[in-house]
Structures are given as C-alpha cells and as structure tokens.
C-alpha atoms as a PDB file:
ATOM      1  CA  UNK A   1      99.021  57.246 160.155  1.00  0.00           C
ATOM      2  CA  UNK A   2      99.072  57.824 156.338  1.00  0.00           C
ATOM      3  CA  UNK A   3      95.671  58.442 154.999  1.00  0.00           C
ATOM      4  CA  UNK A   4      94.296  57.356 151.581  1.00  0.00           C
ATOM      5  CA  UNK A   5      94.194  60.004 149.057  1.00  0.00           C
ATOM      6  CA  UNK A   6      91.333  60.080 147.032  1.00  0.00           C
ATOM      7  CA  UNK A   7      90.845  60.577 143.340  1.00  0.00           C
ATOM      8  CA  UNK A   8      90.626  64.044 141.836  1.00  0.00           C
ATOM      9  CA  UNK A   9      87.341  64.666 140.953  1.00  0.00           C
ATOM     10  CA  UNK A  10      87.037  67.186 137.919  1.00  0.00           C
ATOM     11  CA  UNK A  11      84.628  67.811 135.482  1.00  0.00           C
ATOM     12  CA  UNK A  12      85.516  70.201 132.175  1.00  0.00           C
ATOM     13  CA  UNK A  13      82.419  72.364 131.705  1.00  0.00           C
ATOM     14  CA  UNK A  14      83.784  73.822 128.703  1.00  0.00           C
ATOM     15  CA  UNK A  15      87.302  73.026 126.035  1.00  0.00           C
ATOM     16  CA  UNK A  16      87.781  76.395 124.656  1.00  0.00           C
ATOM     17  CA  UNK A  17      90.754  75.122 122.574  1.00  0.00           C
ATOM     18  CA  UNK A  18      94.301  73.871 122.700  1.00  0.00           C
ATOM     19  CA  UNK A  19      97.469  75.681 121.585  1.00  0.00           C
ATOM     20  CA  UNK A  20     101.370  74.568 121.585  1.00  0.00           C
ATOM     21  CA  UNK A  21     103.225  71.722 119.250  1.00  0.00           C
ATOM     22  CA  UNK A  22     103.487  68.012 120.505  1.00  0.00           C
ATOM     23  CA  UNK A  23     100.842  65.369 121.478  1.00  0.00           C
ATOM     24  CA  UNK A  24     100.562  67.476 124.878  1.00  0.00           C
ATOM     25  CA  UNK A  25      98.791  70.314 124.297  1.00  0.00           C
ATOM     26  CA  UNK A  26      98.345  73.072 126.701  1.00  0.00           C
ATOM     27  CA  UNK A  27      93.797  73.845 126.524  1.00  0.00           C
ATOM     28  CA  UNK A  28      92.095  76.884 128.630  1.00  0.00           C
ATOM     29  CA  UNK A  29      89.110  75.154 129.868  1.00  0.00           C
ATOM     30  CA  UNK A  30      86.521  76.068 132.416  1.00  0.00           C
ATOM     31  CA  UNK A  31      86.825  73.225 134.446  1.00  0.00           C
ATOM     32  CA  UNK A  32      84.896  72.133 138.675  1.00  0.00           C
ATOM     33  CA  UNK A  33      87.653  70.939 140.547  1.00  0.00           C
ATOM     34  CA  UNK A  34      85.525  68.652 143.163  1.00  0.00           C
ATOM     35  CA  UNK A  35      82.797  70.716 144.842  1.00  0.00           C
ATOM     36  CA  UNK A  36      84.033  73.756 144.185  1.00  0.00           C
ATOM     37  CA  UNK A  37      83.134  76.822 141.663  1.00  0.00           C
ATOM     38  CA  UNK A  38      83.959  76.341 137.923  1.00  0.00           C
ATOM     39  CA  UNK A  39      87.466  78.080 137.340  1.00  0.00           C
ATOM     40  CA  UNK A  40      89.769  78.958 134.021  1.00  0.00           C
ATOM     41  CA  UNK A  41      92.421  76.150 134.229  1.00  0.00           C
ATOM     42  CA  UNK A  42      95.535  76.455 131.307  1.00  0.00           C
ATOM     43  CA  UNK A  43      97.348  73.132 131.490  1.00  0.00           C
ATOM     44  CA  UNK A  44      98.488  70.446 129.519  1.00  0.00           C
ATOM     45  CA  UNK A  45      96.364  67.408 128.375  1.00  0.00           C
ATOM     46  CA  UNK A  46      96.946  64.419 126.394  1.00  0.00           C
ATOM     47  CA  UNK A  47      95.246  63.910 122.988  1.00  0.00           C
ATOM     48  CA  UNK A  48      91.627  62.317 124.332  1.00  0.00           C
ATOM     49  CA  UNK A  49      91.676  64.527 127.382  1.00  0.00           C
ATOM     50  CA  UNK A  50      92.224  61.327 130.403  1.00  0.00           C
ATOM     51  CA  UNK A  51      95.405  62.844 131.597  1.00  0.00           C
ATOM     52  CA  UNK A  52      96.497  66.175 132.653  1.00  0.00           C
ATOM     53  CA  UNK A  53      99.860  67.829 133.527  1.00  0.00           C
ATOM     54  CA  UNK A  54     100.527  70.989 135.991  1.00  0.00           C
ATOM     55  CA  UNK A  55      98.899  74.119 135.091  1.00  0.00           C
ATOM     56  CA  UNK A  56      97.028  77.161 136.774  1.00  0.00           C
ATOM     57  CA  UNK A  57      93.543  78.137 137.705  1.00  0.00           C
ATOM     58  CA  UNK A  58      92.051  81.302 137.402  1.00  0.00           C
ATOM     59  CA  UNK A  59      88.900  83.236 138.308  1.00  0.00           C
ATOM     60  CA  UNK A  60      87.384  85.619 135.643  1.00  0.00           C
ATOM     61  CA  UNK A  61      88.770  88.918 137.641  1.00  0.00           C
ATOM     62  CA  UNK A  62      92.356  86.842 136.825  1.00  0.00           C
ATOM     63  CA  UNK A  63      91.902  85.539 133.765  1.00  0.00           C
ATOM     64  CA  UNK A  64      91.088  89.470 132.635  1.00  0.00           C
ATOM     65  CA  UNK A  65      94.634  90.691 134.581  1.00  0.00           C
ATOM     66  CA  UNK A  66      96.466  87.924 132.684  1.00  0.00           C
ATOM     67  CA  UNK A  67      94.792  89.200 129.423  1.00  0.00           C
ATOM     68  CA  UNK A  68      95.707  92.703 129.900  1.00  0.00           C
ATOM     69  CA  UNK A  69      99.564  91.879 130.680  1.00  0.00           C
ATOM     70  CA  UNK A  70      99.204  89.524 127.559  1.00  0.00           C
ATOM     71  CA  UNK A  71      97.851  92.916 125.508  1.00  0.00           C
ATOM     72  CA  UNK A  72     100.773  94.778 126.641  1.00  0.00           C
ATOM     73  CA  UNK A  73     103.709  92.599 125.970  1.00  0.00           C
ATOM     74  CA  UNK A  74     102.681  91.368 122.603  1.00  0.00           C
ATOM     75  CA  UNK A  75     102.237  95.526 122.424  1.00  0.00           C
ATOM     76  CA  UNK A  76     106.154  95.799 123.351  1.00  0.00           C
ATOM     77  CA  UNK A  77     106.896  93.004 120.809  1.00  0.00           C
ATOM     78  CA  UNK A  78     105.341  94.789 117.835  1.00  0.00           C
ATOM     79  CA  UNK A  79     106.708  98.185 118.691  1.00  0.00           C
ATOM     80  CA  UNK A  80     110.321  96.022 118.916  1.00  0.00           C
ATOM     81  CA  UNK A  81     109.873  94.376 115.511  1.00  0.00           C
ATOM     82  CA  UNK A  82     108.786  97.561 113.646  1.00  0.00           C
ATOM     83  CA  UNK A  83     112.211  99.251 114.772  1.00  0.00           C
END
C-alpha cells in the first residue's frame, strides 16, 4: 500500500549568499530540514527562494573539512598559474 508523502518542511535560518551565473543560483544557507538540527545546505534555488534543486548538507565539523580541501586546491591552482 503506497503511502502519502508529505511536504518537506524546511525553514532557512540564515542566506549567507548565492554564487554561479543563471537565474539558478547555487546559496550556502543554514537551513532546519523538519525537526531536525540546523545544517549548512549548498544547493540551487530559484530567484525568490520557493524552489530548490539537489544539493548537500553539512555539519560545521564538514563544512570546515570542505574549507580546508577548498584552501588547498585553489593553493595548487596559484602555484600552477605562477609557473
């Protein structure tokens, strides 16, 4: 028996910007999915914010791994473009 699905509930606590060309721009956000604890979410939204695409959540401990792999490969970049 199929059940009925019901709406995701989100709230954004906080739109700490949006980056990327088009009308779709991918925002970080600390956003409560349901019940649950807020999170870092990077995904795409539409101009007023009503629709989202896929993205990925991340706790702070994550969100400071991701930064540090960030840090290193826009390291390797520079030390590429100054050769």
């Amino acid at each position: 028996m199929a059940r009925d699905k019901e709406p995701l509930s989100y709230e954004i606590i906080k739109d700490y910007g949006g980056f990327g060309d088009g009308a779709w721009q991918k925002h970080l956000t600390l956003i409560k999915w349901g019940n649950n604890e807020p999170k870092y979410d990077v995904r795409p939204w539409n101009e007023d914010m009503t629709k989202m695409g896929k993205g990925v959540t991340f706790d702070s401990s994550d969100l400071f791994d991701l930064l540090s792999l960030i840090e290193d490969a826009l390291e390797d970049d520079n030390e590429k473009a100054e050769k």
